[in-house]
N, C-alpha and C. Protein backbone atom coordinates (compact mmCIF):
# COMPACT_ATOMS: atom_id res chain seq x y z
N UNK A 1 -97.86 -217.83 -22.56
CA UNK A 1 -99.12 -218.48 -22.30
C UNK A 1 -99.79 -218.85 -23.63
N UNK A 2 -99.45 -217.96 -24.40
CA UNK A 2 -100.68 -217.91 -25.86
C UNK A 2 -101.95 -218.82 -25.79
N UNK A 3 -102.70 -218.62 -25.02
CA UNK A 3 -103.74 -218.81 -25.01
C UNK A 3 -105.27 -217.37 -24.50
N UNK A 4 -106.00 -217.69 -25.23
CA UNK A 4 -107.33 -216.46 -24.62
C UNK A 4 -108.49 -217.46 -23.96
N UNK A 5 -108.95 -217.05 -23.07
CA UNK A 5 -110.37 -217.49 -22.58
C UNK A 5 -111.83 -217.50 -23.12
N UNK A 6 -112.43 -218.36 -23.62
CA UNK A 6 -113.05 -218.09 -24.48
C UNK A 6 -114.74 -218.07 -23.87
N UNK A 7 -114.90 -216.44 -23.66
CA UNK A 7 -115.63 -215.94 -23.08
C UNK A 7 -116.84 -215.58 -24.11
N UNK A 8 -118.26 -215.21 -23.52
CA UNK A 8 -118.99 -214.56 -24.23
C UNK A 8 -119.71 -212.92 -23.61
N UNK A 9 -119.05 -212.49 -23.61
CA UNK A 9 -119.46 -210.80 -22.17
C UNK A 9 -119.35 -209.98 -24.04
N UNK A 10 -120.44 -208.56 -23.54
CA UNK A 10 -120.70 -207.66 -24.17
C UNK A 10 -119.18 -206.68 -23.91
N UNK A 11 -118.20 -206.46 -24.70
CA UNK A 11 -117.01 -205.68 -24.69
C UNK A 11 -117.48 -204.19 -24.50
N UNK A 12 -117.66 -203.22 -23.76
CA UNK A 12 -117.79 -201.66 -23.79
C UNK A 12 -116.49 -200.76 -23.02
N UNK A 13 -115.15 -201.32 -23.87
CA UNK A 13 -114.10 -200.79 -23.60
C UNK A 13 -114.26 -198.97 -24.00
N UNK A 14 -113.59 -198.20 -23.32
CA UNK A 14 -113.63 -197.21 -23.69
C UNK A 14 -112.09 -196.68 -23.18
N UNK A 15 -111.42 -195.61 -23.75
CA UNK A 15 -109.76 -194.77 -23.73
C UNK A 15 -110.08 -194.03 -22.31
N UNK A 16 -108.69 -194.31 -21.30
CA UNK A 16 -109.36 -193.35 -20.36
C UNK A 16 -109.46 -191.82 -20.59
N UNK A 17 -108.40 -191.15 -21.42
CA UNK A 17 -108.66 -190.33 -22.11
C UNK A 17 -110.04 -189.96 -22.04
N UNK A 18 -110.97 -190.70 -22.96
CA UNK A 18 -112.22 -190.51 -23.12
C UNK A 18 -113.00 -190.77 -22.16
N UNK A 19 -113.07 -191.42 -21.46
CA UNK A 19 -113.55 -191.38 -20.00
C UNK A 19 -113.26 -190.12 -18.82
N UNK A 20 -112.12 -189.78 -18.89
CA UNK A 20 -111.84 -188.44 -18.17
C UNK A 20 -112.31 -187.49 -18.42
N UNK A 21 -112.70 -187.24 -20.34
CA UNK A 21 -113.46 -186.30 -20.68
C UNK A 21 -114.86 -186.04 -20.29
N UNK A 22 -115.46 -187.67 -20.12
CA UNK A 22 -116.70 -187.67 -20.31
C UNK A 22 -117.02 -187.53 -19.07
N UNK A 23 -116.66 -187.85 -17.84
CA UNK A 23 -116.96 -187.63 -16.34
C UNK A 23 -117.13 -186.04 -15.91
N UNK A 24 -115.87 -185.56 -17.27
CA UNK A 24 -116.00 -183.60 -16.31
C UNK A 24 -116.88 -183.48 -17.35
N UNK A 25 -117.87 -183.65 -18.52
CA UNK A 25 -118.86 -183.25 -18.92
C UNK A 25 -119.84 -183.27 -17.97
N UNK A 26 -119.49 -184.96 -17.91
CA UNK A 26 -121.18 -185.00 -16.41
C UNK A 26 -121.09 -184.08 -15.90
N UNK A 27 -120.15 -183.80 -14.97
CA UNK A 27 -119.84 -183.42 -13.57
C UNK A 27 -120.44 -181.15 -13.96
N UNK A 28 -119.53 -180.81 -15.15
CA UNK A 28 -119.90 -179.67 -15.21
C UNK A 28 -121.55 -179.48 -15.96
N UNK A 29 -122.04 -180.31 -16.24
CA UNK A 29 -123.20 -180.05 -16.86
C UNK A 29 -124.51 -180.71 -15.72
N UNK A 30 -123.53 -181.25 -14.69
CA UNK A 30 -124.74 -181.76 -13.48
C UNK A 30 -124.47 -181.17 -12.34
N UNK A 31 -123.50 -180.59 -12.09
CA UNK A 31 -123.01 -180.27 -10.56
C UNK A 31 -124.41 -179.11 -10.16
N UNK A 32 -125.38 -178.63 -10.53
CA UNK A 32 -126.39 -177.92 -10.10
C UNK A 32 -127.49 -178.62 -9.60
N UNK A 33 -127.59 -179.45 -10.24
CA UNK A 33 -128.64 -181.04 -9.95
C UNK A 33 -128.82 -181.36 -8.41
N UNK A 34 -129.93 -181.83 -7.79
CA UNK A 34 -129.99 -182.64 -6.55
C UNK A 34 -129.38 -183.96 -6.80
N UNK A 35 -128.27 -184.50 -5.79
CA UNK A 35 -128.44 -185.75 -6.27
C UNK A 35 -129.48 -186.49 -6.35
N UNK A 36 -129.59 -187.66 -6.62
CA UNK A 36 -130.96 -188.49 -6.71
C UNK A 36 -130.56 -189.72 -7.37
N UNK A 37 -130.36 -191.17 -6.56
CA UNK A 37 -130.36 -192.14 -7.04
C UNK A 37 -130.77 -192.67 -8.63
N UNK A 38 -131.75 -192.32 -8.64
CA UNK A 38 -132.16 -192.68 -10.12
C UNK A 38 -131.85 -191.96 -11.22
N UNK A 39 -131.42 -190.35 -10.96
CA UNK A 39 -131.27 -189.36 -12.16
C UNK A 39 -129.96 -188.92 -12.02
N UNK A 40 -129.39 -189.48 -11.27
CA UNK A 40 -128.26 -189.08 -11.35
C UNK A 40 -126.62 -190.10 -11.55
N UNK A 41 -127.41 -191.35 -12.21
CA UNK A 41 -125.80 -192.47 -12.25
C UNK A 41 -125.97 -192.45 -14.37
N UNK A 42 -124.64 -191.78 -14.30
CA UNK A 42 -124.32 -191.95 -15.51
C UNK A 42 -123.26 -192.91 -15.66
N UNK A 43 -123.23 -193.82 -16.96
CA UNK A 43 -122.59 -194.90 -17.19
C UNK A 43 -121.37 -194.56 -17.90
N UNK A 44 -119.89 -194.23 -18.02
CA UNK A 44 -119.03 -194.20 -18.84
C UNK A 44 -118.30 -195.25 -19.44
N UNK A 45 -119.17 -195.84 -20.49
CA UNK A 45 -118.86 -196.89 -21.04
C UNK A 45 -118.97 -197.09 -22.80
N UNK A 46 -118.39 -197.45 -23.36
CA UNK A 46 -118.75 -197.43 -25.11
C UNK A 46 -119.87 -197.85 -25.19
N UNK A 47 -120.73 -197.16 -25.45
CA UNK A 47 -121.94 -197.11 -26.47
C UNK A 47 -122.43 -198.81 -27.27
N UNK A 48 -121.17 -198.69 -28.01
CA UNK A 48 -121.16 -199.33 -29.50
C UNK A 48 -120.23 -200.39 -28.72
N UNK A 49 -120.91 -201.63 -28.24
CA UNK A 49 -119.90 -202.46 -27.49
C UNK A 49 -119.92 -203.71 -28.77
N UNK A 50 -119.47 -204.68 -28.47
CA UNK A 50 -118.58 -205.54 -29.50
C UNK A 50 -118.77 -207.15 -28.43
N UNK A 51 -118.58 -208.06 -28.80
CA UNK A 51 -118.68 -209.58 -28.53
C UNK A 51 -116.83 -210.19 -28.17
N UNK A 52 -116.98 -210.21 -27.22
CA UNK A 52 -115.44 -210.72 -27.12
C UNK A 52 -114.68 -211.49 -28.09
N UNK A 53 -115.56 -212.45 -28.33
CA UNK A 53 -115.08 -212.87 -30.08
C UNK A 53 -114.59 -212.06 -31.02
N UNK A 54 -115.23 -211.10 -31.41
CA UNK A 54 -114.70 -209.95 -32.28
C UNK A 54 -113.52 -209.27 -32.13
N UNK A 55 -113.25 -209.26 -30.30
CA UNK A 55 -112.07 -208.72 -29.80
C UNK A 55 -110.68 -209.88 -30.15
N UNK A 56 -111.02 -211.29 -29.79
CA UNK A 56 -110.30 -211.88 -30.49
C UNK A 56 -109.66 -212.11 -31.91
N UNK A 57 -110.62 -212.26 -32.27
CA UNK A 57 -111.01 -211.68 -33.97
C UNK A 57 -109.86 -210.47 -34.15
N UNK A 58 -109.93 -209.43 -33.73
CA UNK A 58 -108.54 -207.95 -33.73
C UNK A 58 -107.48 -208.44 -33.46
N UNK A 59 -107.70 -209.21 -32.47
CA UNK A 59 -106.13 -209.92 -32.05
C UNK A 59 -105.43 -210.12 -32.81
N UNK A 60 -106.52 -211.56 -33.08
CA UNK A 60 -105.49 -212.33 -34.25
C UNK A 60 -105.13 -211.61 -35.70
N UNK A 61 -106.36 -210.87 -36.27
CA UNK A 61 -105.84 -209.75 -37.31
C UNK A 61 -104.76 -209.02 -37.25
N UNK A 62 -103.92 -208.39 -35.98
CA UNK A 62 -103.51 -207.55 -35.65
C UNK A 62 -102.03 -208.46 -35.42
N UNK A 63 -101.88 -209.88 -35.61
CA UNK A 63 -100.73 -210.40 -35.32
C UNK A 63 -100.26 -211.34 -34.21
N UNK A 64 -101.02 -211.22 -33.20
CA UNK A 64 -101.46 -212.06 -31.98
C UNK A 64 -101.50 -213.65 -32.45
N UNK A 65 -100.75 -214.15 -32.21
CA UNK A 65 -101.13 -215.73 -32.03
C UNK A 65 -101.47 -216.69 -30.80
N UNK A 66 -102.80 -217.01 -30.27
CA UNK A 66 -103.01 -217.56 -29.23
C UNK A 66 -104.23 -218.71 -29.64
N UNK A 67 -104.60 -219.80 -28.87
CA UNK A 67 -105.46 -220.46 -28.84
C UNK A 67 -106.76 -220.18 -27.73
N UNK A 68 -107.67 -220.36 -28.17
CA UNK A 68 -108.90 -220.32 -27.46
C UNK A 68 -109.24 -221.40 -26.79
N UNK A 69 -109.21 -220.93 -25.43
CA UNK A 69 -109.52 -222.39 -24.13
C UNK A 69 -110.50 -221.69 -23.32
N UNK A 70 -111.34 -222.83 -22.52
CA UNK A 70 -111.91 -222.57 -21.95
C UNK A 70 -111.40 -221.94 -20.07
N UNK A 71 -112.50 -221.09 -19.89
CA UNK A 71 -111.88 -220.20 -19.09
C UNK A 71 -110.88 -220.35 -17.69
N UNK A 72 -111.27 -222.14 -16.81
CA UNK A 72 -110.94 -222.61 -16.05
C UNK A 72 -109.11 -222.84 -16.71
N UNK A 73 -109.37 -223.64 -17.78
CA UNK A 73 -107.90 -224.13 -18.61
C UNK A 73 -106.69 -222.87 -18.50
N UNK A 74 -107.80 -221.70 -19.24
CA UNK A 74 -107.29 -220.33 -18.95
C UNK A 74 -105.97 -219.82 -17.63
N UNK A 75 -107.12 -219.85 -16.76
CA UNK A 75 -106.62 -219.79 -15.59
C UNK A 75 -105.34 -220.62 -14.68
N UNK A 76 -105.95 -222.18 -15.14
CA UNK A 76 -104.26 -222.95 -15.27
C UNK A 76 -103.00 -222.25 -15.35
N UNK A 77 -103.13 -222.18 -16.87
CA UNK A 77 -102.09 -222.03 -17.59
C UNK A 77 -101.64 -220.57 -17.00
N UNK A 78 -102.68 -219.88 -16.87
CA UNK A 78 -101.84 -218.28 -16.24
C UNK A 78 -101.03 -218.61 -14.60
N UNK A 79 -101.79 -219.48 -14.06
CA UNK A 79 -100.98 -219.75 -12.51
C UNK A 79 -99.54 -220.31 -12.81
N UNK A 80 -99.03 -220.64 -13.82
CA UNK A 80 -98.09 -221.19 -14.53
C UNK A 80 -96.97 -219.96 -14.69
N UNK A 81 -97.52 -219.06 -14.68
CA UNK A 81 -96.78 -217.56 -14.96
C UNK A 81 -96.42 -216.63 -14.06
N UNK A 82 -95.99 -216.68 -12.72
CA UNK A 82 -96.23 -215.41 -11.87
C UNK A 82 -95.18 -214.55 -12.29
N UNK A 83 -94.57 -214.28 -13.99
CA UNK A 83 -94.26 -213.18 -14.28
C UNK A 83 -95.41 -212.69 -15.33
N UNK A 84 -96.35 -212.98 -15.76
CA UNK A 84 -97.25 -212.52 -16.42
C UNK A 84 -98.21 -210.86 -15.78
N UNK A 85 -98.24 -210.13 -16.52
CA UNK A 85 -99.05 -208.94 -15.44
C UNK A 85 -100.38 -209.60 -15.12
N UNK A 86 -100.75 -210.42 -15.75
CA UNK A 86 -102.36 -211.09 -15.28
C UNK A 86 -102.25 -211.59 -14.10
N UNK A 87 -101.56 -212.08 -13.84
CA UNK A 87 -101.12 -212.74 -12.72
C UNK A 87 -101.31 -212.44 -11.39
N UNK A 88 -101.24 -211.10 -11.39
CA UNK A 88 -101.74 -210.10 -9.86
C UNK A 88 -103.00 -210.32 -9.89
N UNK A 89 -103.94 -210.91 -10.88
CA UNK A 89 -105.80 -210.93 -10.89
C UNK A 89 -105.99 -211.79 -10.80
N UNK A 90 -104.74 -213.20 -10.52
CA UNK A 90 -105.48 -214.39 -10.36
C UNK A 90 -106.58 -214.70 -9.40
N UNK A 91 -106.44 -214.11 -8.22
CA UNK A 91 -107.91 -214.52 -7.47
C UNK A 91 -109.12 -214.22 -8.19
N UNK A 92 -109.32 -212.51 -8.61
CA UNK A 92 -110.36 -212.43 -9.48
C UNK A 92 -110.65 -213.21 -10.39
N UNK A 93 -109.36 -213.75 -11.38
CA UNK A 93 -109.94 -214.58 -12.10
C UNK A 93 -110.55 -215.80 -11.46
N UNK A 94 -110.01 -216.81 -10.42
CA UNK A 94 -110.70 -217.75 -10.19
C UNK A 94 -111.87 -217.71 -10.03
N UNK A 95 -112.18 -216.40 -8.64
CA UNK A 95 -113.76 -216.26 -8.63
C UNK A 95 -114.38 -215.95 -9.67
N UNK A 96 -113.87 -215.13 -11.03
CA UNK A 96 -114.97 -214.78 -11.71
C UNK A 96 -115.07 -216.49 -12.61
N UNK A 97 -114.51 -216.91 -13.45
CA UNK A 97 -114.42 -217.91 -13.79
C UNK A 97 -114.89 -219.07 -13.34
N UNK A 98 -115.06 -219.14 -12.04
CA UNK A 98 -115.48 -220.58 -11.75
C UNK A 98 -117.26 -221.37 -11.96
N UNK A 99 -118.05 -220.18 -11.86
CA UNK A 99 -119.20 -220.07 -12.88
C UNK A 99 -119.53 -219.65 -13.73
N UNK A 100 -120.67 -219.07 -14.29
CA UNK A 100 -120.86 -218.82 -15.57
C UNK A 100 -120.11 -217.36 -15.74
N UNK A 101 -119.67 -216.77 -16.77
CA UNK A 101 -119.28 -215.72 -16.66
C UNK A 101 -120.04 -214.95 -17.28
N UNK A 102 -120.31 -213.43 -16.51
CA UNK A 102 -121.63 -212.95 -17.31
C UNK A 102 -121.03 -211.28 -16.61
N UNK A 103 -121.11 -210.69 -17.69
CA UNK A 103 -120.90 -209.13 -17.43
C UNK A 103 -122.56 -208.49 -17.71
N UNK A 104 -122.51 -207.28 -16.99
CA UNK A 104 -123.86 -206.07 -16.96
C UNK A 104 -123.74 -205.65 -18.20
N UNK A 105 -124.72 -205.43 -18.90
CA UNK A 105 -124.66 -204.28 -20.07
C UNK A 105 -125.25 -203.40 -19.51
N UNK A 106 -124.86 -202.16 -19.65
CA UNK A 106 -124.89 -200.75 -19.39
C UNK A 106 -125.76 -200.15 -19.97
N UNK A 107 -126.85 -199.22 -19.88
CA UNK A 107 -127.56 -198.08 -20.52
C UNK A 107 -127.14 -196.88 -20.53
N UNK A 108 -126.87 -196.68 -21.90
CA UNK A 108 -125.57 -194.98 -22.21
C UNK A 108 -126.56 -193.75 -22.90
N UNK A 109 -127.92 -194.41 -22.87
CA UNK A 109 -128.06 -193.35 -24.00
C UNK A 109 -128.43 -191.76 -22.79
N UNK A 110 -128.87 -191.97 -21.82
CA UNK A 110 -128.37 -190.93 -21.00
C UNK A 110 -127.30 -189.96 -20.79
N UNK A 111 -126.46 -191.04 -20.79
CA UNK A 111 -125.05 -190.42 -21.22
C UNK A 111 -124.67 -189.96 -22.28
N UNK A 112 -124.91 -190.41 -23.93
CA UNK A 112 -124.84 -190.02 -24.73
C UNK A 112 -125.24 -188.31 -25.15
N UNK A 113 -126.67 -188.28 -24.26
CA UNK A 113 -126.94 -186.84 -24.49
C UNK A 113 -127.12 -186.41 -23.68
N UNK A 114 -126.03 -186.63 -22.35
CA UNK A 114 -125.26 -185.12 -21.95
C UNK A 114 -123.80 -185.02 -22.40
N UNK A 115 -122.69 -186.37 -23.05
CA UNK A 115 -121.51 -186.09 -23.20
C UNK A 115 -121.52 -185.94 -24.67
N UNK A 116 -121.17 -185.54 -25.72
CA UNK A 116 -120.75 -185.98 -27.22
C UNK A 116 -119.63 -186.97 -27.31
N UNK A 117 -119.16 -187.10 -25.86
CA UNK A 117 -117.25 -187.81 -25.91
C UNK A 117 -118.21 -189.44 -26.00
N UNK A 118 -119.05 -189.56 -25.29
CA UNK A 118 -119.31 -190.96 -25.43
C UNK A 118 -119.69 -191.55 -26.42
N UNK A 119 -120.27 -190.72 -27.51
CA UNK A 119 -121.69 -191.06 -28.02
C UNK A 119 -120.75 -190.72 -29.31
N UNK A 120 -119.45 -190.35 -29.41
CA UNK A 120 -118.95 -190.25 -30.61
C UNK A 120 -117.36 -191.36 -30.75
N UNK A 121 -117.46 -192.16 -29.17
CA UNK A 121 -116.71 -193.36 -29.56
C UNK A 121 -116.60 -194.10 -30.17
N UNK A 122 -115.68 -194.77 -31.27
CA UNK A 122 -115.17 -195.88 -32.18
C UNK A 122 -115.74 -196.73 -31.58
N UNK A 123 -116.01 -198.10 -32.07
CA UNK A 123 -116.47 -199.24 -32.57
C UNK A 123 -114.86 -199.62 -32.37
N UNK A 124 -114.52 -200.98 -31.48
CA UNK A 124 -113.53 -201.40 -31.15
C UNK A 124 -113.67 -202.40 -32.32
N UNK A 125 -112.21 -202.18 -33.35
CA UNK A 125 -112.28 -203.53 -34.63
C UNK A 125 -110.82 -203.32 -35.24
N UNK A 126 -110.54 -204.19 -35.74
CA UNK A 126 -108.96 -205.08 -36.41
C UNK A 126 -108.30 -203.33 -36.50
N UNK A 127 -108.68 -202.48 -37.10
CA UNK A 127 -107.51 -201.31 -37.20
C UNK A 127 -107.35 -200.36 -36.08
N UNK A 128 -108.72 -200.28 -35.42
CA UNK A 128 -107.68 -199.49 -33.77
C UNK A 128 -107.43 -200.44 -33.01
N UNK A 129 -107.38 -201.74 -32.53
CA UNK A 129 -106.86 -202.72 -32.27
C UNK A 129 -105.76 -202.48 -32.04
N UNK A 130 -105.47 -202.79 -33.66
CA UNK A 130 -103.80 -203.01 -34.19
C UNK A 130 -102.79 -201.45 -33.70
N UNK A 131 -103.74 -200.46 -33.85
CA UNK A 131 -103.61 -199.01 -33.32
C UNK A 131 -103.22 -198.98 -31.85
N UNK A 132 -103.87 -199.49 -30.99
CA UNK A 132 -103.74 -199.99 -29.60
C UNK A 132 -102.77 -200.87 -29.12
N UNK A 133 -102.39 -202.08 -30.37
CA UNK A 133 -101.11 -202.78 -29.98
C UNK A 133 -100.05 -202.49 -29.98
N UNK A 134 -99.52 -201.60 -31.55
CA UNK A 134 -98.32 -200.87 -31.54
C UNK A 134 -97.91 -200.00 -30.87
N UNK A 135 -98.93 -199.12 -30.02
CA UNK A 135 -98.73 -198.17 -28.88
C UNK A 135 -98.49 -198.86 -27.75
N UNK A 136 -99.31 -199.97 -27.38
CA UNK A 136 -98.53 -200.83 -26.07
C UNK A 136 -97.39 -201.26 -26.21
N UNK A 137 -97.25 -202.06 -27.56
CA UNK A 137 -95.62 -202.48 -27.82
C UNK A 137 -94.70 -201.62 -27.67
N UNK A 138 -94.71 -200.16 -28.20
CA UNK A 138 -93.88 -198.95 -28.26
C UNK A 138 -93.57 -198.17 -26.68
N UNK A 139 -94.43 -198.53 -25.87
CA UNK A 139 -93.85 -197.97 -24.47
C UNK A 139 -93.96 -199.69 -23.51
N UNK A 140 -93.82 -200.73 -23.88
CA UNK A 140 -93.21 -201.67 -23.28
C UNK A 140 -94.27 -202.61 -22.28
N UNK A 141 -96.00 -201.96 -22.89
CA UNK A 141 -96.91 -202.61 -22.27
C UNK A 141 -97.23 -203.76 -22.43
N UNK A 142 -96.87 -203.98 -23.83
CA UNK A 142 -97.28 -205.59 -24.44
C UNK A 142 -95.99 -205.94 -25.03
N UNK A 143 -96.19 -207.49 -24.37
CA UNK A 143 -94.63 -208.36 -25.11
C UNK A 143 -94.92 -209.61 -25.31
N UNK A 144 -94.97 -209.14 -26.65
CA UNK A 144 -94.99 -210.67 -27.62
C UNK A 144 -94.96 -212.08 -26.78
N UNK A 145 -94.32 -211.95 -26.00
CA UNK A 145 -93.69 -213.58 -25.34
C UNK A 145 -95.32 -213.91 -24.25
N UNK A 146 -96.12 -213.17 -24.29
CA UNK A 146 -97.12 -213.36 -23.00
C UNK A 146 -98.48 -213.63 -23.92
């Protein structure tokens, strides 16, 4: 495909690793609590989120060669692929894509001080990226050809 969608959404990727941690913090440091709609939804999401651009930006640092199209074009070109793993999300993608695309930003600092796992997450940029690619490449998640 080598192409990316050239989106503008707030990035708050987080390791599930670190997400698994941070849920049994909630969970053991709230399970005494009433529930309660308002005091009780914690967000497990990076903190320190990033501009999808920037994420591109790692990409291409990291060795990635693709062009930036717009998101409909995007979508084309992936229906073009039904061996691509994206490919199982094409409906999502159409619906999300076909208007403006706009993700929630999250409020963590709640979360921050009840987990330390959240609130001491990396800043997604060009060297855990590249950290993240060679580990997908190495168990067969990412292949060059897509």
């Amino acid at each position: 495909m080598k192409c990316m969608p050239r989106l503008n959404p707030q990035i708050d990727w987080i390791p599930c690793d670190f997400a698994a941690a941070s849920i049994v913090d909630v969970m053991m440091k709230t399970y005494h609590l009433p529930a309660n709609t308002d005091e009780s939804i914690y967000h497990i999401v990076n903190p320190h989120s990033i501009q999808w651009y920037d994420v591109l930006t790692a990409m291409t640092r990291s060795g990635m060669n693709f062009d930036i199209v717009e998101p409909t074009e995007w979508v084309k070109e992936l229906a073009k692929d039904d061996t691509n793993p994206a490919f199982r999300l094409m409906s999502f993608y159409q619906e999300t894509f076909k208007d403006s695309f706009k993700m929630s930003e999250w409020k963590t600092e709640k979360t921050c001080a009840l987990t330390p796992t959240i609130s001491q997450l990396l800043v997604l940029n060009t060297d855990l990226f590249s950290k993240y690619l060679n580990y997908w490449k190495s168990v067969g998640f990412y292949h060059p050809s897509y």
